[in-house]
C-alpha atoms as a PDB file:
ATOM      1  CA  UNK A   1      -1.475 -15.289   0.900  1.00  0.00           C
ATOM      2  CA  UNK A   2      -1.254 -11.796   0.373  1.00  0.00           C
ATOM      3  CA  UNK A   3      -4.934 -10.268  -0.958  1.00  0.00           C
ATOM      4  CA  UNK A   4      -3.345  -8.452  -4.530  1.00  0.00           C
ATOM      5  CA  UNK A   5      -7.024  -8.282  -5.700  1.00  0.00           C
ATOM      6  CA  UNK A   6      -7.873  -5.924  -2.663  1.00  0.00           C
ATOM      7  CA  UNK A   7      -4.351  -3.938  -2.907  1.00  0.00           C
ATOM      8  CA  UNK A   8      -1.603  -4.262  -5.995  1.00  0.00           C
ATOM      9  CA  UNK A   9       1.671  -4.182  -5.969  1.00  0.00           C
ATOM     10  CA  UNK A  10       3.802  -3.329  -8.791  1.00  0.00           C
ATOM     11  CA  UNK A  11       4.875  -5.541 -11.466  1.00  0.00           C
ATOM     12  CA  UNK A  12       8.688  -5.022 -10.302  1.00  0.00           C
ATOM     13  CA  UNK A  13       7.840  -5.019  -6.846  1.00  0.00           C
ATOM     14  CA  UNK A  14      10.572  -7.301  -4.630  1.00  0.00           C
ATOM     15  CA  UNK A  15       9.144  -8.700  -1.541  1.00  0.00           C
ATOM     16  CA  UNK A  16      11.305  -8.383   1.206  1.00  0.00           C
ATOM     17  CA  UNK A  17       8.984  -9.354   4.056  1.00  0.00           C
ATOM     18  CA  UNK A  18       5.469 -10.460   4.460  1.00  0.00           C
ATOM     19  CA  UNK A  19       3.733 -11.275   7.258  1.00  0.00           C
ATOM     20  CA  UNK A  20      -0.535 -11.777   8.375  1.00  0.00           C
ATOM     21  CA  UNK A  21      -1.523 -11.826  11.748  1.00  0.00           C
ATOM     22  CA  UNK A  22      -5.126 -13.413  11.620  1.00  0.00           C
ATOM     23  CA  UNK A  23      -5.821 -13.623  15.288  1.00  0.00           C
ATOM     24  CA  UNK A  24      -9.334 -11.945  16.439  1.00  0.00           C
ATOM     25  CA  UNK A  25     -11.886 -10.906  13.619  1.00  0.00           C
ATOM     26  CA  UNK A  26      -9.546  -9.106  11.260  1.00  0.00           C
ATOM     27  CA  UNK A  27      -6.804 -10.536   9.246  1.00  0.00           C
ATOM     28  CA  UNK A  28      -3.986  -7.876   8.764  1.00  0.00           C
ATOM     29  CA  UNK A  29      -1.281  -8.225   5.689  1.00  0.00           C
ATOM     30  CA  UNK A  30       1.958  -6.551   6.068  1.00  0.00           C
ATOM     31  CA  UNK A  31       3.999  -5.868   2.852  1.00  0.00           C
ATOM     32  CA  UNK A  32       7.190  -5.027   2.426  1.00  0.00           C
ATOM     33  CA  UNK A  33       8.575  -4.653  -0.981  1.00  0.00           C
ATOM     34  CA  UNK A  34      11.662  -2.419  -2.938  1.00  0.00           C
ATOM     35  CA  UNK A  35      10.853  -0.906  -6.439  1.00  0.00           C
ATOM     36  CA  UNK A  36      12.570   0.835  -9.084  1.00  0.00           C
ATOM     37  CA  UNK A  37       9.679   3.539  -9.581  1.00  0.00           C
ATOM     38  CA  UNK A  38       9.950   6.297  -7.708  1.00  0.00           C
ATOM     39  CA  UNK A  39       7.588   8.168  -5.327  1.00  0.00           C
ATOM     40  CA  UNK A  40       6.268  10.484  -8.367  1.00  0.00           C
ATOM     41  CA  UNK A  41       5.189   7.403 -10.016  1.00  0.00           C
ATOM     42  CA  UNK A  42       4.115   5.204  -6.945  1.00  0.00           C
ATOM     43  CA  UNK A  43       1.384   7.286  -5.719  1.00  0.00           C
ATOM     44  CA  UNK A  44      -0.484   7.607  -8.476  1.00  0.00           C
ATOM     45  CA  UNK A  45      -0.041   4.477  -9.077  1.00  0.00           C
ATOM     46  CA  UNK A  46      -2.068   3.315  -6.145  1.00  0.00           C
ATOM     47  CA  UNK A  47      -4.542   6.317  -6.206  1.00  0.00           C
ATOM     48  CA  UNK A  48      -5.502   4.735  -9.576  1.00  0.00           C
ATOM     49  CA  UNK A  49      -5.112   1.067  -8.461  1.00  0.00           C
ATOM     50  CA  UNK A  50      -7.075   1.427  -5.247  1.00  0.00           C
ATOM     51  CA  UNK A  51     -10.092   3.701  -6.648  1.00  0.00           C
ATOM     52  CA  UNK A  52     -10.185   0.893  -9.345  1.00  0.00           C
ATOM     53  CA  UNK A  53     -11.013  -1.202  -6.547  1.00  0.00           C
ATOM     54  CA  UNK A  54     -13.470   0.644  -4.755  1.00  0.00           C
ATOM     55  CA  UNK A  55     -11.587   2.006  -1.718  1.00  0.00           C
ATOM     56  CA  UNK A  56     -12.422   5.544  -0.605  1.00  0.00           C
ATOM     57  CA  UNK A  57      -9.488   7.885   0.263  1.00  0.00           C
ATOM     58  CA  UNK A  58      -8.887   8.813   3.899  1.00  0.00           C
ATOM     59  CA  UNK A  59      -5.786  10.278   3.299  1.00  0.00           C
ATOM     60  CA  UNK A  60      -3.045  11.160   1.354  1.00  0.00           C
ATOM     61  CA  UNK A  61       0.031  12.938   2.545  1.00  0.00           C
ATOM     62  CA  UNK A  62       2.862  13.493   0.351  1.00  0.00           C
ATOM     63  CA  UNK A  63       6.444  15.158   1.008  1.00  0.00           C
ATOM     64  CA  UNK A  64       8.271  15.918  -1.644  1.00  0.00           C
ATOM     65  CA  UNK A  65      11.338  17.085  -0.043  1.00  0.00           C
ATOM     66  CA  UNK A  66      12.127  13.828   1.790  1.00  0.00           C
ATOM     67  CA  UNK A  67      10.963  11.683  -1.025  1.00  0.00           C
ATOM     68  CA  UNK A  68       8.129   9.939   1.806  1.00  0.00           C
ATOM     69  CA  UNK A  69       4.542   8.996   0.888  1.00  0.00           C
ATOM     70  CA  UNK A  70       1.231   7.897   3.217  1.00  0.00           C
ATOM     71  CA  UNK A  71      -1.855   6.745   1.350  1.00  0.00           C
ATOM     72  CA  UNK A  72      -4.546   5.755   3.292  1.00  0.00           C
ATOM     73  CA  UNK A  73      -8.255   4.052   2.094  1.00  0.00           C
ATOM     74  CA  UNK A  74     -10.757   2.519   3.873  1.00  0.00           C
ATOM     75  CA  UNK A  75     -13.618   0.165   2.815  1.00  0.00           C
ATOM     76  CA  UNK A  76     -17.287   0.334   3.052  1.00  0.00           C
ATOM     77  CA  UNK A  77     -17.209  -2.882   5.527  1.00  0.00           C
ATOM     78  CA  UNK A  78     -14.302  -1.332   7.798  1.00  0.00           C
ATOM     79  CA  UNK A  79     -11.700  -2.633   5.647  1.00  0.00           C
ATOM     80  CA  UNK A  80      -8.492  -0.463   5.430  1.00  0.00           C
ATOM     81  CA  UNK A  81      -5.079  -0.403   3.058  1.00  0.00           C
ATOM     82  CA  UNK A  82      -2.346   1.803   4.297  1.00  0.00           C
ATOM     83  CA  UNK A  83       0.761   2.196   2.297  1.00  0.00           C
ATOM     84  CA  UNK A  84       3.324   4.300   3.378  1.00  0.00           C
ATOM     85  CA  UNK A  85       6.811   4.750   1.574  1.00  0.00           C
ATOM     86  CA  UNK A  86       9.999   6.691   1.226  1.00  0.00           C
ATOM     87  CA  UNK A  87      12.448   6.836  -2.226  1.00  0.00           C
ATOM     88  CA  UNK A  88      13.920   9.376  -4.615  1.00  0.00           C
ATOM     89  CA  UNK A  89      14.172   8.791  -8.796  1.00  0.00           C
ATOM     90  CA  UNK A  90      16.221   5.563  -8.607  1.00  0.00           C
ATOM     91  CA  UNK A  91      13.521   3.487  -6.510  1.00  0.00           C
ATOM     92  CA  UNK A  92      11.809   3.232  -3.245  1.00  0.00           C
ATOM     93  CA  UNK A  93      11.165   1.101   0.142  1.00  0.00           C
ATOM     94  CA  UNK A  94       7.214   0.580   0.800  1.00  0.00           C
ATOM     95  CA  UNK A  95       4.980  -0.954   3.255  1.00  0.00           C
ATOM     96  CA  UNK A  96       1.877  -1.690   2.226  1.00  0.00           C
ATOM     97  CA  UNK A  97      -0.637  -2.986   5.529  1.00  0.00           C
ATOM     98  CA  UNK A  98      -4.373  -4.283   4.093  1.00  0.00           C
ATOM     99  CA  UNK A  99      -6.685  -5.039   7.239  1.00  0.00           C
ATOM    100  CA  UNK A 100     -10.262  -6.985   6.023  1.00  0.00           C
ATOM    101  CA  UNK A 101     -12.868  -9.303   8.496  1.00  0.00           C
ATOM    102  CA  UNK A 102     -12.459 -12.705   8.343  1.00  0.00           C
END
């Protein structure tokens, strides 16, 4: 299943499609989930949640005009998390992709 250890979601987070493609030497998770909080809340949210778990930042880009969010980390081993997102105040669509070894 999906590695939440490596990469939360949030506690009201609705799945709407998952997926892992595990062919080669890298298993890749694909998340797709709806929330109530909003951008100003979600990326914060996984700054704090993914420095927790020892991912460095690569990048973070932010819009605040269009509401969409890209938050990307990387690993010490190669791993990467990549969440990327779009919402206003009353909730928000966001894909989160986690790529680890296998």
């Amino acid at each position: 299943g999906y590695p939440s250890t490596l990469a939360p979601l949030t506690s009201d987070a609705t799945i709407t499609t998952s997926s892992l493609d595990s062919s080669g030497t890298l298993a890749i998770y694909l998340v797709h989930f709806t929330t109530a909080s909003s951008p100003d809340a979600l990326v914060p949210y996984y700054q704090a949640a993914l420095a927790a778990q020892g991912w460095t930042v690569n990048l973070i880009e932010v819009d605040p005009d269009s509401g969409s969010f890209l938050l990307n980390y990387v690993g010490s081993g190669g791993e990467s998390v990549h969440v990327a997102g779009s919402g206003s105040d009353s909730g928000s669509d966001v894909d989160v992709t986690v790529t680890v070894a296998q």
